[in-house]
PDB file of N, CA and C in Angstrom:
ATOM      1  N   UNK A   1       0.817  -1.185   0.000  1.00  0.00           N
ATOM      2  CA  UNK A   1       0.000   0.000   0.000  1.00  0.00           C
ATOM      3  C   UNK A   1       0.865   1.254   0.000  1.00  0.00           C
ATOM      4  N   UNK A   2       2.164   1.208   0.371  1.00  0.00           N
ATOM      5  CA  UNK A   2       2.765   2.580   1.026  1.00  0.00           C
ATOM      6  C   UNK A   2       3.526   2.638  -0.552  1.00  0.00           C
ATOM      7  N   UNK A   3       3.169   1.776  -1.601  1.00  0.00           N
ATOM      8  CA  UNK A   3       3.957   1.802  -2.450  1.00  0.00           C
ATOM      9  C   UNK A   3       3.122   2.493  -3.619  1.00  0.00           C
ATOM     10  N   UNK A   4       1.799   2.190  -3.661  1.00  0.00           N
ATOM     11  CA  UNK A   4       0.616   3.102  -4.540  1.00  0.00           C
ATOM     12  C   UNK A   4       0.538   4.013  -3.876  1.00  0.00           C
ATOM     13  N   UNK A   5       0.790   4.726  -2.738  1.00  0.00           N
ATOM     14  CA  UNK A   5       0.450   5.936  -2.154  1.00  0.00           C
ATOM     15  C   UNK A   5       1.421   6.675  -2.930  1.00  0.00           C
ATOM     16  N   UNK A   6       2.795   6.447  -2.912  1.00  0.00           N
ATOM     17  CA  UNK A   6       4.125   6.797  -2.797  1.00  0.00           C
ATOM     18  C   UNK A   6       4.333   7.376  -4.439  1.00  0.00           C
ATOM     19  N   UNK A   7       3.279   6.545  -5.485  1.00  0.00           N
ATOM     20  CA  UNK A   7       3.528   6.727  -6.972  1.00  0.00           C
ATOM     21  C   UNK A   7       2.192   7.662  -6.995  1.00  0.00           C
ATOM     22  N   UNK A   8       1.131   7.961  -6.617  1.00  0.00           N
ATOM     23  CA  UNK A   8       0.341   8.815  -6.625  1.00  0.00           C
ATOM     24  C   UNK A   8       0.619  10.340  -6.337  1.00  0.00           C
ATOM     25  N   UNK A   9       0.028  11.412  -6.853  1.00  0.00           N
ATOM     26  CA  UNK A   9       0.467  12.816  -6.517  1.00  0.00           C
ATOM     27  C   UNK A   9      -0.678  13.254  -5.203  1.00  0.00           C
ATOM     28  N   UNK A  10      -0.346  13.851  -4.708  1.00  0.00           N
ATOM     29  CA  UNK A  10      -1.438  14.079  -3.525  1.00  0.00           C
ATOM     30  C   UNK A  10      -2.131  14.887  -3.851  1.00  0.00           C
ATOM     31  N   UNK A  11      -3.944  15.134  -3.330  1.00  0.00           N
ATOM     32  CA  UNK A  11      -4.876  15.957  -3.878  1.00  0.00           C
ATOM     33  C   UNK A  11      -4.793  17.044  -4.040  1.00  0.00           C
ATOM     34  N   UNK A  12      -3.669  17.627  -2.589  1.00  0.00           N
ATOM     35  CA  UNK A  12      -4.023  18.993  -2.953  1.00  0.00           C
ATOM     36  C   UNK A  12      -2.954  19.405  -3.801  1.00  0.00           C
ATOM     37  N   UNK A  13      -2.050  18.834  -4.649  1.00  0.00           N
ATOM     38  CA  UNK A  13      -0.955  19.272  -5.398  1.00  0.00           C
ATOM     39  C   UNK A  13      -1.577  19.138  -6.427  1.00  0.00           C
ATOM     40  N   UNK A  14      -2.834  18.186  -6.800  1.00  0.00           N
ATOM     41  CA  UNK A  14      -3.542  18.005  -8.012  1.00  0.00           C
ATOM     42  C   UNK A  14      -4.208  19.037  -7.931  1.00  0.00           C
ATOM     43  N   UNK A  15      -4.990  19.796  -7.411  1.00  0.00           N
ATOM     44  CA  UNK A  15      -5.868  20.493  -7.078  1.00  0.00           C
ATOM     45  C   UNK A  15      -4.812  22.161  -7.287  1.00  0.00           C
ATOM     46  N   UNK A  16      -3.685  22.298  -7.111  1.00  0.00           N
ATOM     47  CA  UNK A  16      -3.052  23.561  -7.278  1.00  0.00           C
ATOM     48  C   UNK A  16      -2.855  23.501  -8.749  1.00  0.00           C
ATOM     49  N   UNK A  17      -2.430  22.002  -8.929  1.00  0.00           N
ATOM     50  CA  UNK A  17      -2.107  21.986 -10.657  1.00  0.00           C
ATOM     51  C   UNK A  17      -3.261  22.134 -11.657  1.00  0.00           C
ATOM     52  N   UNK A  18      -4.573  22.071 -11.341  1.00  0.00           N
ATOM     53  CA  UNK A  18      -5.439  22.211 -12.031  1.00  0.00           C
ATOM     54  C   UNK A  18      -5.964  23.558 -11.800  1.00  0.00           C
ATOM     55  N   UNK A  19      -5.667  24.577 -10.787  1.00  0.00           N
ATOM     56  CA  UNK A  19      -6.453  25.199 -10.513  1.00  0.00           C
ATOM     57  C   UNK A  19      -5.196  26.539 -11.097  1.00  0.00           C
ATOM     58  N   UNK A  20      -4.027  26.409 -11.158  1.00  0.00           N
ATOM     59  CA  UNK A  20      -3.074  26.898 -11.666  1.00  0.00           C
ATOM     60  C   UNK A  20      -2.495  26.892 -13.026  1.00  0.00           C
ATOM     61  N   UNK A  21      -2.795  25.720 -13.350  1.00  0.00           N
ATOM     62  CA  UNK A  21      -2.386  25.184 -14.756  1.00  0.00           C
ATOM     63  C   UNK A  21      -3.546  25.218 -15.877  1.00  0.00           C
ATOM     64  N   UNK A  22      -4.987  25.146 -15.733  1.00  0.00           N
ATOM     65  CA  UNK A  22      -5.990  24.642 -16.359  1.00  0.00           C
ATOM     66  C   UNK A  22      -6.844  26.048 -16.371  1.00  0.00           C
ATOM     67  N   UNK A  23      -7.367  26.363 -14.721  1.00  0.00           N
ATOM     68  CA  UNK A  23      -7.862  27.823 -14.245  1.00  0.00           C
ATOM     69  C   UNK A  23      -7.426  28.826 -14.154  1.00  0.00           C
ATOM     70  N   UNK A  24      -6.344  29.031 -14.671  1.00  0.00           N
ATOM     71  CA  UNK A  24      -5.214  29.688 -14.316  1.00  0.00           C
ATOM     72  C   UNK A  24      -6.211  31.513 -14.473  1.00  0.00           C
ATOM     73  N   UNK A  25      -6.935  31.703 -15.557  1.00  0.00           N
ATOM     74  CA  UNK A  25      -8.064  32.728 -15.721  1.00  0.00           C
ATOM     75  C   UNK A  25      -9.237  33.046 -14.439  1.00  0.00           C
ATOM     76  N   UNK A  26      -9.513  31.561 -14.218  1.00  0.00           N
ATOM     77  CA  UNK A  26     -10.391  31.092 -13.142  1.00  0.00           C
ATOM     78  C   UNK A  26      -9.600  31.898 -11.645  1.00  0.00           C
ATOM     79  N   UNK A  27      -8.399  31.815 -11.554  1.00  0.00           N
ATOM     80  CA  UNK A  27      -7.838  31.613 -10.150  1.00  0.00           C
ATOM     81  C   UNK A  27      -7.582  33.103  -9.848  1.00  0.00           C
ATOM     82  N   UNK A  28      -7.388  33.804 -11.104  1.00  0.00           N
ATOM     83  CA  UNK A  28      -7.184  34.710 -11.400  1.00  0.00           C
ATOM     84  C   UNK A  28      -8.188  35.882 -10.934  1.00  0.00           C
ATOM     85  N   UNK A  29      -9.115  36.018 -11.768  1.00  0.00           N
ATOM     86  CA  UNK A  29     -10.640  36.264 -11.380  1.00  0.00           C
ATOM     87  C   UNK A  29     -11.359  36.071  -9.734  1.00  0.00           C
ATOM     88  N   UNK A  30     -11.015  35.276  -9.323  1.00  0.00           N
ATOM     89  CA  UNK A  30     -11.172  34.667  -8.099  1.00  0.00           C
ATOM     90  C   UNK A  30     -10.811  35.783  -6.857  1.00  0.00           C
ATOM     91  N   UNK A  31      -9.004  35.750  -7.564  1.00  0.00           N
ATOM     92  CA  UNK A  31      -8.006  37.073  -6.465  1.00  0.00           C
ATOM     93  C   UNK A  31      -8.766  38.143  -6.617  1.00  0.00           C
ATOM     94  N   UNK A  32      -8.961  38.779  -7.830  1.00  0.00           N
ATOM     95  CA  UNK A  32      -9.791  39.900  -8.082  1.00  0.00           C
ATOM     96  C   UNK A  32     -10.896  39.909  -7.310  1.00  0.00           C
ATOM     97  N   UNK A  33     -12.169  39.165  -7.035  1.00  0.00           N
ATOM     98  CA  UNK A  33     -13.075  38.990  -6.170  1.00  0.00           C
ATOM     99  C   UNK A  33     -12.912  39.576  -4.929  1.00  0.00           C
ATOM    100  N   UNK A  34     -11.786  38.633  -4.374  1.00  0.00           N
ATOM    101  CA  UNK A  34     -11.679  38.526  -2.908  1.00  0.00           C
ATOM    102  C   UNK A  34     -10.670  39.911  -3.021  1.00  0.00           C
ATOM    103  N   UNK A  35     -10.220  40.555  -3.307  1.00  0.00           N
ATOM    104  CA  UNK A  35      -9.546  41.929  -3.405  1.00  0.00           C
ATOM    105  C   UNK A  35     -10.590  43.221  -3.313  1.00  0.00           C
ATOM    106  N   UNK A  36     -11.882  42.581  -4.333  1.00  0.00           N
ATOM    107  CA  UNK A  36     -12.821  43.924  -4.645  1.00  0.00           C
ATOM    108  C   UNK A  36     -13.626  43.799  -3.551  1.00  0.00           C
ATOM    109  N   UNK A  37     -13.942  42.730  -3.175  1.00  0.00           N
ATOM    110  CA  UNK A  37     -14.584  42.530  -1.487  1.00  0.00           C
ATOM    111  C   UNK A  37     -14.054  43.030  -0.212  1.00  0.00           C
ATOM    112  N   UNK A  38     -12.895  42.790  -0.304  1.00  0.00           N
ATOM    113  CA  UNK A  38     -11.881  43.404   0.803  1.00  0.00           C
ATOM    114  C   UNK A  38     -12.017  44.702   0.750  1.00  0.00           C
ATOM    115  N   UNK A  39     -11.812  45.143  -0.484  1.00  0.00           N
ATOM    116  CA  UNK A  39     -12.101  46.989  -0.311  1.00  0.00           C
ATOM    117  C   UNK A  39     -13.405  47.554  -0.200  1.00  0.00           C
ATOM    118  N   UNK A  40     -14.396  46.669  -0.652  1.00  0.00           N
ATOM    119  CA  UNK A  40     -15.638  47.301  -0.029  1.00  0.00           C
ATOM    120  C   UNK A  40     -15.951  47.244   1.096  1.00  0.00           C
ATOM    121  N   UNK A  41     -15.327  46.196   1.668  1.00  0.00           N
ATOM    122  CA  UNK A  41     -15.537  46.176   3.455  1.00  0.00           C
ATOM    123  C   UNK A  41     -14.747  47.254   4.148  1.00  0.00           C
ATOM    124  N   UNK A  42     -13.942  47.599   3.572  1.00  0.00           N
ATOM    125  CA  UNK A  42     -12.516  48.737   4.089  1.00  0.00           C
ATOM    126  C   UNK A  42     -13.433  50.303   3.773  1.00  0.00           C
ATOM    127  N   UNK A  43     -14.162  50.092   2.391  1.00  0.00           N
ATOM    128  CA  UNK A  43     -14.452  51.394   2.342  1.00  0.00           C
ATOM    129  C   UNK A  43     -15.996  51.968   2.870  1.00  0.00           C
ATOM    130  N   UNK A  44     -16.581  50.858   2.990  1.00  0.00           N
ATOM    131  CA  UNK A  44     -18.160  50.829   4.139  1.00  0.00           C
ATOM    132  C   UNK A  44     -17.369  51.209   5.387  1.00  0.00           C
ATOM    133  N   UNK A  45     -16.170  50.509   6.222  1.00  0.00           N
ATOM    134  CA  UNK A  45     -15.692  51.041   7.554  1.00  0.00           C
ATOM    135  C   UNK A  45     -15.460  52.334   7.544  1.00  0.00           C
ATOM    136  N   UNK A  46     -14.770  52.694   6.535  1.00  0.00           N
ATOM    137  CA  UNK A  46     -14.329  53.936   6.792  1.00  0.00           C
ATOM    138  C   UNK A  46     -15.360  55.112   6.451  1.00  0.00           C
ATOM    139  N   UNK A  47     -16.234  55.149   5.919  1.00  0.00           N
ATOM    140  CA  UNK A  47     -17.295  55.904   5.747  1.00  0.00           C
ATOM    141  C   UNK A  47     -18.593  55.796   6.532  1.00  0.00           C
ATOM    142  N   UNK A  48     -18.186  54.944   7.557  1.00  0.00           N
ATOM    143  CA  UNK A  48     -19.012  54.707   9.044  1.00  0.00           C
ATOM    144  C   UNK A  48     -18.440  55.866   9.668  1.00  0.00           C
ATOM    145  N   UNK A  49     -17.189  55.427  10.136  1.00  0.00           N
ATOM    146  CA  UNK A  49     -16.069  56.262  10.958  1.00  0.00           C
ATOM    147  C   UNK A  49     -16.473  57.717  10.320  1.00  0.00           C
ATOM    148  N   UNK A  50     -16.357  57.883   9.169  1.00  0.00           N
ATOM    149  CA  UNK A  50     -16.190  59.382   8.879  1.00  0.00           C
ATOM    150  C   UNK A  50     -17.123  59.956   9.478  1.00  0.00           C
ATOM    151  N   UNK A  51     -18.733  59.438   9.695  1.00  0.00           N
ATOM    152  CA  UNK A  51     -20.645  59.623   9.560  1.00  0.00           C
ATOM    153  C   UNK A  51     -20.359  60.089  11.087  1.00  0.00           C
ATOM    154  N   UNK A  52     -19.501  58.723  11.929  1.00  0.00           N
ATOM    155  CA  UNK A  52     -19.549  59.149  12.932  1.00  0.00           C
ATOM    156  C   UNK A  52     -19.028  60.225  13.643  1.00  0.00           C
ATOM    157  N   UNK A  53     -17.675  60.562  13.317  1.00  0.00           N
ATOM    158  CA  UNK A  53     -17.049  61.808  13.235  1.00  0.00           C
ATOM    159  C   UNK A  53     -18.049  63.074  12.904  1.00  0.00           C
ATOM    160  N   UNK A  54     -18.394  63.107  11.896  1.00  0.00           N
ATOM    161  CA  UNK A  54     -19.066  64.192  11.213  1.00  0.00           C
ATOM    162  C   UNK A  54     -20.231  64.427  12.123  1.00  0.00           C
ATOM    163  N   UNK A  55     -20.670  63.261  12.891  1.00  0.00           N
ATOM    164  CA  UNK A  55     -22.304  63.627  13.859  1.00  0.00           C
ATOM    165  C   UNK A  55     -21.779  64.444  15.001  1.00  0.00           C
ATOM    166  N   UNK A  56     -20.341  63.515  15.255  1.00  0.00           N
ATOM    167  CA  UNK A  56     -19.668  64.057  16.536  1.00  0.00           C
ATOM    168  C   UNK A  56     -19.393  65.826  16.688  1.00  0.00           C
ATOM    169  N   UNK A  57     -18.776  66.054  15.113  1.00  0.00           N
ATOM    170  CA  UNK A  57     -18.279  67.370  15.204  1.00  0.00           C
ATOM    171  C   UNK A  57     -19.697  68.131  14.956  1.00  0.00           C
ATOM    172  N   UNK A  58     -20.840  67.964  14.421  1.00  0.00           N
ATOM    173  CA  UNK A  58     -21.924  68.811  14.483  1.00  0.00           C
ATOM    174  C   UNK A  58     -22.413  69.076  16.026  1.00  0.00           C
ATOM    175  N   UNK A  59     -21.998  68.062  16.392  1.00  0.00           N
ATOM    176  CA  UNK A  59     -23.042  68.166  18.178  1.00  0.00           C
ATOM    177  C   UNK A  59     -22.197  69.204  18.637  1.00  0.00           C
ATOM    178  N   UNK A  60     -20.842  69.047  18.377  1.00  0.00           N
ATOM    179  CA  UNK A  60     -20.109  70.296  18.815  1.00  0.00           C
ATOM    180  C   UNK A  60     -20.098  71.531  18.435  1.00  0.00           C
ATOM    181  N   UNK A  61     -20.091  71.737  17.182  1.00  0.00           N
ATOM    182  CA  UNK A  61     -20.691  72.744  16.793  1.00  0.00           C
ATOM    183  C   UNK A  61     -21.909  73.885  17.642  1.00  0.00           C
ATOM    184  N   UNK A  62     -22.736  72.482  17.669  1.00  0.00           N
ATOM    185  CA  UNK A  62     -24.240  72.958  18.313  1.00  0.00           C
ATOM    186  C   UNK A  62     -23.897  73.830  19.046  1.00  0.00           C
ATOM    187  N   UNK A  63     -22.787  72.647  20.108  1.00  0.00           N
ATOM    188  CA  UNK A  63     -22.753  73.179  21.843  1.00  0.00           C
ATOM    189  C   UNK A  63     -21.936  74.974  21.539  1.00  0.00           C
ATOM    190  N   UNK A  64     -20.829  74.932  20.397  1.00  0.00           N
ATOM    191  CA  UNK A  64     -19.893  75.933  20.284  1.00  0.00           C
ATOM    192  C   UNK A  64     -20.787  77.423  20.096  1.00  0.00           C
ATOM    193  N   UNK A  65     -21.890  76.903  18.943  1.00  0.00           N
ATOM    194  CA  UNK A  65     -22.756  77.844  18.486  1.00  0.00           C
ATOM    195  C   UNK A  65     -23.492  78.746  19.898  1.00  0.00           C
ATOM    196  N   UNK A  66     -24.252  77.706  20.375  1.00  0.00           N
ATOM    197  CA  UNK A  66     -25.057  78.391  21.931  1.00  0.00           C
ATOM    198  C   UNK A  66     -23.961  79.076  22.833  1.00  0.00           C
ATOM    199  N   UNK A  67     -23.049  78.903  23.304  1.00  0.00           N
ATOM    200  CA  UNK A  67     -21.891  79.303  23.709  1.00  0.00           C
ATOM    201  C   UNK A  67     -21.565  80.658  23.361  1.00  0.00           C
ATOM    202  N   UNK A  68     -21.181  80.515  22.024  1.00  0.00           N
ATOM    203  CA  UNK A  68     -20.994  81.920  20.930  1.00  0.00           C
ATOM    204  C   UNK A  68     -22.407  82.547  21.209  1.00  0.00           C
ATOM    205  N   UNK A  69     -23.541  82.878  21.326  1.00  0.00           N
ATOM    206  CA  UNK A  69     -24.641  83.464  21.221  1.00  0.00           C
ATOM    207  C   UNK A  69     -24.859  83.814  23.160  1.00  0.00           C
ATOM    208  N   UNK A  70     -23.906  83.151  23.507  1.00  0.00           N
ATOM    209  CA  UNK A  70     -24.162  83.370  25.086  1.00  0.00           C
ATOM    210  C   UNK A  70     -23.510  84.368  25.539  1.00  0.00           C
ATOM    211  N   UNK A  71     -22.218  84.129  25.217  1.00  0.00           N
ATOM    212  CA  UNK A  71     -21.463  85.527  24.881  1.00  0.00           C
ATOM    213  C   UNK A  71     -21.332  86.489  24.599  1.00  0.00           C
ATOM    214  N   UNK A  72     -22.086  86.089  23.475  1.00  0.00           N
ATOM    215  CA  UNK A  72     -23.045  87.554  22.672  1.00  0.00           C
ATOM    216  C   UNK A  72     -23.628  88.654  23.376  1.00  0.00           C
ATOM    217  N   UNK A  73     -24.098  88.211  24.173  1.00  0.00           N
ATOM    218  CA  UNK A  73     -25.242  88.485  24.934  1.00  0.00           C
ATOM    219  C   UNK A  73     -24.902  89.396  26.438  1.00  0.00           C
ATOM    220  N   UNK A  74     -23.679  88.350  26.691  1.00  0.00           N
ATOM    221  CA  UNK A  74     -22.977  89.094  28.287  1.00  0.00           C
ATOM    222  C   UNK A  74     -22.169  89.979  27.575  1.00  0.00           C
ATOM    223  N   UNK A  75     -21.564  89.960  26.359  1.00  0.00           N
ATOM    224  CA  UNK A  75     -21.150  91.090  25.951  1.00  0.00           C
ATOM    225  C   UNK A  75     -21.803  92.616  25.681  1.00  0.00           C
ATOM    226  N   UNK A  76     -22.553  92.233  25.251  1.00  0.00           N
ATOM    227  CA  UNK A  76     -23.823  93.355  24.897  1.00  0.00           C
ATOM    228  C   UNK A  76     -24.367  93.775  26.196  1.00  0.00           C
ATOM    229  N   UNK A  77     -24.222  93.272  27.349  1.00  0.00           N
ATOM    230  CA  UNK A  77     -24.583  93.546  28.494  1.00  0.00           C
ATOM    231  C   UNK A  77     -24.044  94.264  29.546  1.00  0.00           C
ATOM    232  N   UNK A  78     -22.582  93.629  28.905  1.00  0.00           N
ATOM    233  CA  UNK A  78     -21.571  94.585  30.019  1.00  0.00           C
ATOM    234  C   UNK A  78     -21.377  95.812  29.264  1.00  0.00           C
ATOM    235  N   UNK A  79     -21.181  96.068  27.931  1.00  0.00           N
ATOM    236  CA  UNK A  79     -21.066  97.065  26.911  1.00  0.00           C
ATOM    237  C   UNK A  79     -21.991  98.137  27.052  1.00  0.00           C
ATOM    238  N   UNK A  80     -23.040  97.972  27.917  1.00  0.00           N
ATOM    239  CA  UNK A  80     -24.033  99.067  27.940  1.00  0.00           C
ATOM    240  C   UNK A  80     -23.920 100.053  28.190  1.00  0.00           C
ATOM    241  N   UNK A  81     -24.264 101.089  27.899  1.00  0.00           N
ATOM    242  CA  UNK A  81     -23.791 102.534  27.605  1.00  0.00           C
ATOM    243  C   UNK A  81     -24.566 103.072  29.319  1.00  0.00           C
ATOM    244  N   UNK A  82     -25.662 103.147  29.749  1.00  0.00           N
ATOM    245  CA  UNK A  82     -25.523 103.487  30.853  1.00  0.00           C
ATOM    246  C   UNK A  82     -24.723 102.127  32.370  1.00  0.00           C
ATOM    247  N   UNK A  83     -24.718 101.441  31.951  1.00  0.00           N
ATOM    248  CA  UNK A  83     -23.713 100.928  32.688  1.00  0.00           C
ATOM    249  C   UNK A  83     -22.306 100.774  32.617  1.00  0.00           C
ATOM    250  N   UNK A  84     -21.957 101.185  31.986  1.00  0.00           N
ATOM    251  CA  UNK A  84     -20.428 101.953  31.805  1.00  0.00           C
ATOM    252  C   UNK A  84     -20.855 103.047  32.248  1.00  0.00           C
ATOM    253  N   UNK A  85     -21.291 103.953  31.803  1.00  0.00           N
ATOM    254  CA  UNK A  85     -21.739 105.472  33.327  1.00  0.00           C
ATOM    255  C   UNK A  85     -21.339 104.961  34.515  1.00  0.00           C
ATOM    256  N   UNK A  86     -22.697 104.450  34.959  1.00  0.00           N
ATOM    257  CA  UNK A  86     -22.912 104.510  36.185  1.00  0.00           C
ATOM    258  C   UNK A  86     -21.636 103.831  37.220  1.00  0.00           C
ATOM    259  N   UNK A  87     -21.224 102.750  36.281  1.00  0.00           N
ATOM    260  CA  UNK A  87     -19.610 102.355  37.063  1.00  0.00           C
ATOM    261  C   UNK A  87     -18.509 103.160  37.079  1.00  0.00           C
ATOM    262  N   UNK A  88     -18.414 103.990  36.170  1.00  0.00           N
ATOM    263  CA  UNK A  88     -17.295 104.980  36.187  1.00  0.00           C
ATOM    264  C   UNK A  88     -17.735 105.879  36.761  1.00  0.00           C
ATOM    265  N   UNK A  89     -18.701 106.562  37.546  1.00  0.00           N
ATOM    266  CA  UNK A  89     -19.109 107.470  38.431  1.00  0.00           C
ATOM    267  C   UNK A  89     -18.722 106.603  39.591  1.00  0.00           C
ATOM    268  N   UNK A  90     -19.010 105.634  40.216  1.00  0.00           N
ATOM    269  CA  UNK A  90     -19.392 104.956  41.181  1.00  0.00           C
ATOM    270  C   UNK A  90     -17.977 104.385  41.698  1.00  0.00           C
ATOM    271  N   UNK A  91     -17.166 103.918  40.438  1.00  0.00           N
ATOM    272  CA  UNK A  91     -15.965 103.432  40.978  1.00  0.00           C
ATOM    273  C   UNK A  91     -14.799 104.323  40.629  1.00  0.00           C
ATOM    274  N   UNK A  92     -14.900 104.967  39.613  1.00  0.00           N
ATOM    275  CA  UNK A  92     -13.384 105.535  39.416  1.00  0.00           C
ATOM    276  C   UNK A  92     -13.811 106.970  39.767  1.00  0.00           C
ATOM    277  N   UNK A  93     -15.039 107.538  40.685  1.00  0.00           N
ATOM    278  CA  UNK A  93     -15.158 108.710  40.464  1.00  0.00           C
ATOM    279  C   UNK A  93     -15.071 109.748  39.647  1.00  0.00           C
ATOM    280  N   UNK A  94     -15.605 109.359  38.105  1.00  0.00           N
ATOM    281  CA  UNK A  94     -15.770 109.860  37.189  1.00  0.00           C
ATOM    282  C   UNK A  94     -16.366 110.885  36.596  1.00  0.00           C
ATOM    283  N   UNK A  95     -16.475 112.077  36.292  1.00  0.00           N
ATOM    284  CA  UNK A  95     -17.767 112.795  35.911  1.00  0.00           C
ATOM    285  C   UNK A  95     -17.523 113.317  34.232  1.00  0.00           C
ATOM    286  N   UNK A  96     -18.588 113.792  34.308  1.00  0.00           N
ATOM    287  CA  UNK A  96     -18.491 114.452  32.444  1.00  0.00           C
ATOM    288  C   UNK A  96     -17.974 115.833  32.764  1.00  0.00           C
ATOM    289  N   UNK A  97     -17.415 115.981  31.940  1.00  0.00           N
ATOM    290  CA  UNK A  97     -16.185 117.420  31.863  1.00  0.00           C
ATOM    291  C   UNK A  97     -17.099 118.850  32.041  1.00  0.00           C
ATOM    292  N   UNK A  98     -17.083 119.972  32.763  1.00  0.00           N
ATOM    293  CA  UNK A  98     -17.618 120.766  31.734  1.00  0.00           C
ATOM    294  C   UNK A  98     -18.002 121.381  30.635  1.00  0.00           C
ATOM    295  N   UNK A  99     -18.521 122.017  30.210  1.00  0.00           N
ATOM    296  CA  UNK A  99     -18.541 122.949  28.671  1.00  0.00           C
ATOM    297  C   UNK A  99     -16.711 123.921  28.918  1.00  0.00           C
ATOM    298  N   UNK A 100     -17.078 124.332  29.953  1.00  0.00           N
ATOM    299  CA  UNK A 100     -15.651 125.333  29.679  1.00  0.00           C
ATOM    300  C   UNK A 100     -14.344 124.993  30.123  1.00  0.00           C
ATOM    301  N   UNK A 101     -14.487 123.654  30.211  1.00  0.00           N
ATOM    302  CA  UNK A 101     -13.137 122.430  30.348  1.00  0.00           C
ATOM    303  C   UNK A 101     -12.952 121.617  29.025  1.00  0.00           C
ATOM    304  N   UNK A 102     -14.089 121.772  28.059  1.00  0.00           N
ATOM    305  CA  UNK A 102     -13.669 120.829  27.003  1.00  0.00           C
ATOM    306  C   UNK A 102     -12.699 121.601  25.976  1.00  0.00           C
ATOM    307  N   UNK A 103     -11.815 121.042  25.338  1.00  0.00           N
ATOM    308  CA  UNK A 103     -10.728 121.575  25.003  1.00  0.00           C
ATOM    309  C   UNK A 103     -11.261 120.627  22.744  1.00  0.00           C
ATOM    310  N   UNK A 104     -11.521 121.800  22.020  1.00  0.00           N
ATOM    311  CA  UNK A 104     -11.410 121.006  20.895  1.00  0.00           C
ATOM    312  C   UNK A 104     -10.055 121.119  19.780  1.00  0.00           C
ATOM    313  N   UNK A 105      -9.598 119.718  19.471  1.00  0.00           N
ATOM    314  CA  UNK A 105      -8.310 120.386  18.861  1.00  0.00           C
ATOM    315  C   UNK A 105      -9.140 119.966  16.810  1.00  0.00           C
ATOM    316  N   UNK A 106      -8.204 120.894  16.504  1.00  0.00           N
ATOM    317  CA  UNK A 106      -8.929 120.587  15.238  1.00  0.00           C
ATOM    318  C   UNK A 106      -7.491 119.942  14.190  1.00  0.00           C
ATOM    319  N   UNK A 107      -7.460 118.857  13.249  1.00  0.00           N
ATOM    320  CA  UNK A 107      -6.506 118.510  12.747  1.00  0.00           C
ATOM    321  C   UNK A 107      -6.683 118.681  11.122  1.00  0.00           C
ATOM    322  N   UNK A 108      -5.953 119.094  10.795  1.00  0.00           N
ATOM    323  CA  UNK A 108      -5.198 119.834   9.505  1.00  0.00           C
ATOM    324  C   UNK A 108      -5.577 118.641   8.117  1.00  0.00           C
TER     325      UNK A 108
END
């Protein structure tokens, strides 16, 4: 028996030789498959990742936007024309000049 084994080629060397030698178009086609599959799985991941990113940076946005408009707001608040008065009277002892203290220079 070890002597018909021994003159026989083994399956899977038959199986490379046919699939190499015969399919050789076949085997070919095949790589291509499993290549164009591979990159559609690579390029569905990565255009998950991006979706998710992109939701991520809008929420931030959101939060940045309300923030910015909050600001807005305490700005416009502290900026107020009688409250700038009334603090510069109150704290730096401030007053408005007279008429016959104001000095106008005129430029050329």
């Amino acid at each position: 028996m070890s002597k018909n084994t021994a003159s026989q080629p083994s399956l899977t060397k038959l199986i490379g030789l046919d699939i190499f030698g015969v399919g050789r178009l076949h085997a070919i086609l095949l790589i291509c498959i499993f290549l164009s599959a591979i990159g559609v799985v690579l390029a569905t991941h990565n255009t998950r990742q991006m979706t998710v990113q992109r939701e991520n940076l809008l929420l931030e946005k959101d939060i940045l936007d309300g923030e910015w408009r909050n600001l807005i707001l305490e700005e416009s608040a502290l900026a107020e024309h009688s409250r700038v008065q009334s603090r510069s009277v109150r704290e730096l002892d401030m007053e408005r000049p007279a008429p016959d203290k104001e000095i106008i220079i005129k430029l050329r």
